[in-house]
Protein backbone atom coordinates (compact mmCIF):
# COMPACT_ATOMS: atom_id res chain seq x y z
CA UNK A 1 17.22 -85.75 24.02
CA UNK A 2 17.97 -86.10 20.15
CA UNK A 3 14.90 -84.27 19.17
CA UNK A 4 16.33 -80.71 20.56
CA UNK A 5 19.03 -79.99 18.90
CA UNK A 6 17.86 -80.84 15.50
CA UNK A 7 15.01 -79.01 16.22
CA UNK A 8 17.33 -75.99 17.04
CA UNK A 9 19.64 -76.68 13.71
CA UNK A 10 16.23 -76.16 11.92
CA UNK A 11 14.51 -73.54 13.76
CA UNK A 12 18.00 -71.28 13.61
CA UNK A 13 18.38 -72.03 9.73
CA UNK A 14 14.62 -71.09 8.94
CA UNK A 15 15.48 -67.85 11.41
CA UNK A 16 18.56 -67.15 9.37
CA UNK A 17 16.52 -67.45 6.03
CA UNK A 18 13.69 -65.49 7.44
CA UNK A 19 16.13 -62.74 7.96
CA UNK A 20 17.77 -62.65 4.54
CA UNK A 21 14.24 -62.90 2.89
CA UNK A 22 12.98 -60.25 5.30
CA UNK A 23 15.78 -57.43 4.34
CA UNK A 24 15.02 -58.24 0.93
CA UNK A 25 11.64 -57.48 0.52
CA UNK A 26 11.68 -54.68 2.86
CA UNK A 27 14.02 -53.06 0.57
CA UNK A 28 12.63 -53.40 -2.37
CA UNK A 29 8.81 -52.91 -1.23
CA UNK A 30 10.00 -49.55 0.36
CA UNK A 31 11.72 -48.57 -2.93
CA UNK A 32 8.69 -49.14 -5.45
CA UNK A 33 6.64 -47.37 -2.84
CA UNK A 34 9.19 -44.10 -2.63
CA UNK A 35 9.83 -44.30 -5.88
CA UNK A 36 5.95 -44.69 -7.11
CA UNK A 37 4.83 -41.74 -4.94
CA UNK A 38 7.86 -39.22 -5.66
CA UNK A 39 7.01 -40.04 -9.56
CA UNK A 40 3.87 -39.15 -9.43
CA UNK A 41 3.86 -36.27 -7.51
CA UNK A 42 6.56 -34.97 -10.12
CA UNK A 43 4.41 -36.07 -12.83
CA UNK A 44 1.28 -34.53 -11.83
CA UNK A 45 3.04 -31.64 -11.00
CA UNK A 46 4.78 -31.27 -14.80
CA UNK A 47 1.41 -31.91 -16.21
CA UNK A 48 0.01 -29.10 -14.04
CA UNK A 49 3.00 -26.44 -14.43
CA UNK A 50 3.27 -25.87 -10.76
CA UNK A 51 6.88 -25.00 -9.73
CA UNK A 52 6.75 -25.12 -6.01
CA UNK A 53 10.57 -24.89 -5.38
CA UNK A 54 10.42 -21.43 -8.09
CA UNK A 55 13.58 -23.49 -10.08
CA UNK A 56 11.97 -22.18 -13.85
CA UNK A 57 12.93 -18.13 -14.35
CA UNK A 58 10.47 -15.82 -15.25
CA UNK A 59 11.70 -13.66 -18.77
CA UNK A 60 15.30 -14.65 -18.21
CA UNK A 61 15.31 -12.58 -14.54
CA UNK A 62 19.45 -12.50 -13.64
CA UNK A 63 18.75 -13.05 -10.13
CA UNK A 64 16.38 -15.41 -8.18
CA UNK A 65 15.55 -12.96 -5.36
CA UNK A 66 11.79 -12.37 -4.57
CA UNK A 67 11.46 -9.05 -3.03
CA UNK A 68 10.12 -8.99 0.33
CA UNK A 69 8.46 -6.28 2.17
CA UNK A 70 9.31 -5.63 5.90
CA UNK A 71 7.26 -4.99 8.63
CA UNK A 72 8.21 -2.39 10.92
CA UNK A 73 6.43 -3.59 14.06
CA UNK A 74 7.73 -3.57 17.32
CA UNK A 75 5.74 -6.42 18.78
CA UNK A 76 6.97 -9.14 15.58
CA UNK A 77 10.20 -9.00 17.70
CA UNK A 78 8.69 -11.13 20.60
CA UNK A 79 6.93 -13.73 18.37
CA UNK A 80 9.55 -14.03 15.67
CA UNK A 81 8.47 -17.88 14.71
């Protein structure tokens, strides 16, 4: 019966290390991987001139509003999304 309960003291302790280790690296693998593939989208991106989000004015416009034109359809009422 003294084999058990060592075994248990040792098999909880690994567990318990296990853990901790796991957390670790989780955290730090899924941070080099966010951070690697939000980099080099915004790299790639600079390099192309692409401004998806419109954040860079055009000849110093005052307002950021993009003119939209409306359609005057009945039916777009029923299907709005």
């Amino acid at each position: 019966m003294a084999p058990y309960p060592i075994g248990r003291a040792i098999h909880g302790g690994w567990f318990a290390f296990a853990c901790t280790i796991s957390m670790a690296v989780t955290n730090v693998l899924l941070a080099a991987v966010y951070f690697t593939v939000f980099l080099i989208t915004a790299v790639f991106l600079r390099l192309s001139g692409r401004d998806p989000l419109r954040l860079r004015r055009k000849n110093a416009d005052r307002s950021m509003w993009i003119p939209h034109q409306t359609e005057d359809k009945p039916w777009r009422y029923y299907r709005q999304y």
